[in-house]
Protein backbone atom coordinates (compact mmCIF):
# COMPACT_ATOMS: atom_id res chain seq x y z
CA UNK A 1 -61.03 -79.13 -29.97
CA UNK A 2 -58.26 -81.80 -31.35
CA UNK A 3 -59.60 -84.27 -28.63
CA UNK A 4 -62.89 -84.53 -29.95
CA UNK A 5 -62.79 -83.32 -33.46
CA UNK A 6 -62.64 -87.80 -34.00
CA UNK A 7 -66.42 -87.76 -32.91
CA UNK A 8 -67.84 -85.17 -33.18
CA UNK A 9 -69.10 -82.90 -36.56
CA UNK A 10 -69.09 -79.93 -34.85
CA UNK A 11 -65.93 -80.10 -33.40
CA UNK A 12 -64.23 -80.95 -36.75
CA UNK A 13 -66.43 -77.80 -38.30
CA UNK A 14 -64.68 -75.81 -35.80
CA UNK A 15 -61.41 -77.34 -36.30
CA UNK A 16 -62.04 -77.03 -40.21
CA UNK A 17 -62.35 -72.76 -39.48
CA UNK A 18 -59.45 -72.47 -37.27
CA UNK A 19 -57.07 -73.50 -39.66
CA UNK A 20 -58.91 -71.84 -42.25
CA UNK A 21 -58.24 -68.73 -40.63
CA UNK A 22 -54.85 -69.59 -39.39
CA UNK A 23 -53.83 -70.22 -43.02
CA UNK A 24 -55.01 -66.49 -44.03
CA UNK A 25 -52.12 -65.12 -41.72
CA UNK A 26 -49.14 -68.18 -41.88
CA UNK A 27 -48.24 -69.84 -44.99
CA UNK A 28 -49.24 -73.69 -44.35
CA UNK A 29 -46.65 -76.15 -43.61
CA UNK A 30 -44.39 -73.73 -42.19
CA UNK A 31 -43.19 -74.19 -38.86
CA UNK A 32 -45.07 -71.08 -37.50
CA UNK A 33 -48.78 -72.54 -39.15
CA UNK A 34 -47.79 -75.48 -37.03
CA UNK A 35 -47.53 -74.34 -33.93
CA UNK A 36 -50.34 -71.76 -34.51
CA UNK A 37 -52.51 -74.78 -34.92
CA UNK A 38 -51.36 -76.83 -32.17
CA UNK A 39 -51.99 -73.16 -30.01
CA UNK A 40 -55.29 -72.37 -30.75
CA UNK A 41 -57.05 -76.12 -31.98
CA UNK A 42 -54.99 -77.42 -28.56
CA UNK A 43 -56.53 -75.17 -26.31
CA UNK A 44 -59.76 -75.75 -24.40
CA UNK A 45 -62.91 -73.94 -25.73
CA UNK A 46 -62.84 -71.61 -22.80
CA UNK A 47 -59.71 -69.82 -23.77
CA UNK A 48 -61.05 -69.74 -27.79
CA UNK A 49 -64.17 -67.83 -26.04
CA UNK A 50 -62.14 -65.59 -23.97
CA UNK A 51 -59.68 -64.97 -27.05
CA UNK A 52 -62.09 -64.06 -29.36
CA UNK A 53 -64.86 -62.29 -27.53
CA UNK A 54 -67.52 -64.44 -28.18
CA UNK A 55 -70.54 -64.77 -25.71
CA UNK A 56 -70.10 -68.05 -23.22
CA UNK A 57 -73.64 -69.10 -24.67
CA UNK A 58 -72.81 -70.07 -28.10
CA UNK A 59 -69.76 -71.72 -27.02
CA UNK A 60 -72.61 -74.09 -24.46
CA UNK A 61 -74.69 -74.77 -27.41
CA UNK A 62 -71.45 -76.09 -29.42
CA UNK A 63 -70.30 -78.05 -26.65
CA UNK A 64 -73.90 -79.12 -25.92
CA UNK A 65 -73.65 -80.24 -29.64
CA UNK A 66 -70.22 -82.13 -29.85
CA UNK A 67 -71.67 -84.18 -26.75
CA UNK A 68 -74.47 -85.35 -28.96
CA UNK A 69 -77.12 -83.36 -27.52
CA UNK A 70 -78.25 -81.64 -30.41
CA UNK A 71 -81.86 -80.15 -29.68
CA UNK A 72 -80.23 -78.60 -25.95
CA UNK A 73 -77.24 -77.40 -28.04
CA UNK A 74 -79.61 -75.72 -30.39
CA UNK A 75 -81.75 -74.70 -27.73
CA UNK A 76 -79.15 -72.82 -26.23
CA UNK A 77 -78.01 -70.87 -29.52
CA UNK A 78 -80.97 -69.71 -30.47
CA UNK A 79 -81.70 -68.32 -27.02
CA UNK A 80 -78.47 -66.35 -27.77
């Protein structure tokens, strides 16, 4: 997510939440937010799919979408 969150929207959207909901648990600026950050916005969108619980199709369409293909990303969520 970090790697491509520089050109792509949907990637800093994501990005954007993360630490939105990292900041709801750890205090930011601490050492802890840090390395929560680095943990889950480091990590390929595979493991944020298996973490959460989230179906494999929605994370297609976003990845569809941060690669600029934005009607087969689309495509692909609302077949979801």
């Amino acid at each position: 997510v970090i790697d491509m969150k520089e050109h792509s929207l949907v990637m800093r959207a994501l990005h954007w939440y993360i630490k939105r909901l990292i900041s709801k648990g750890a205090k930011p600026g601490t050492a802890e937010y840090r390395m929560l950050i680095e943990s889950s916005a480091g990590s390929p969108l595979r493991s944020l799919q298996i973490a959460s619980g989230i179906k494999g199709s929605m994370f297609k369409g976003l990845l569809a979408m941060a690669n600029g293909k934005y009607i087969k990303g689309i495509k692909i969520l609302l077949k979801e």
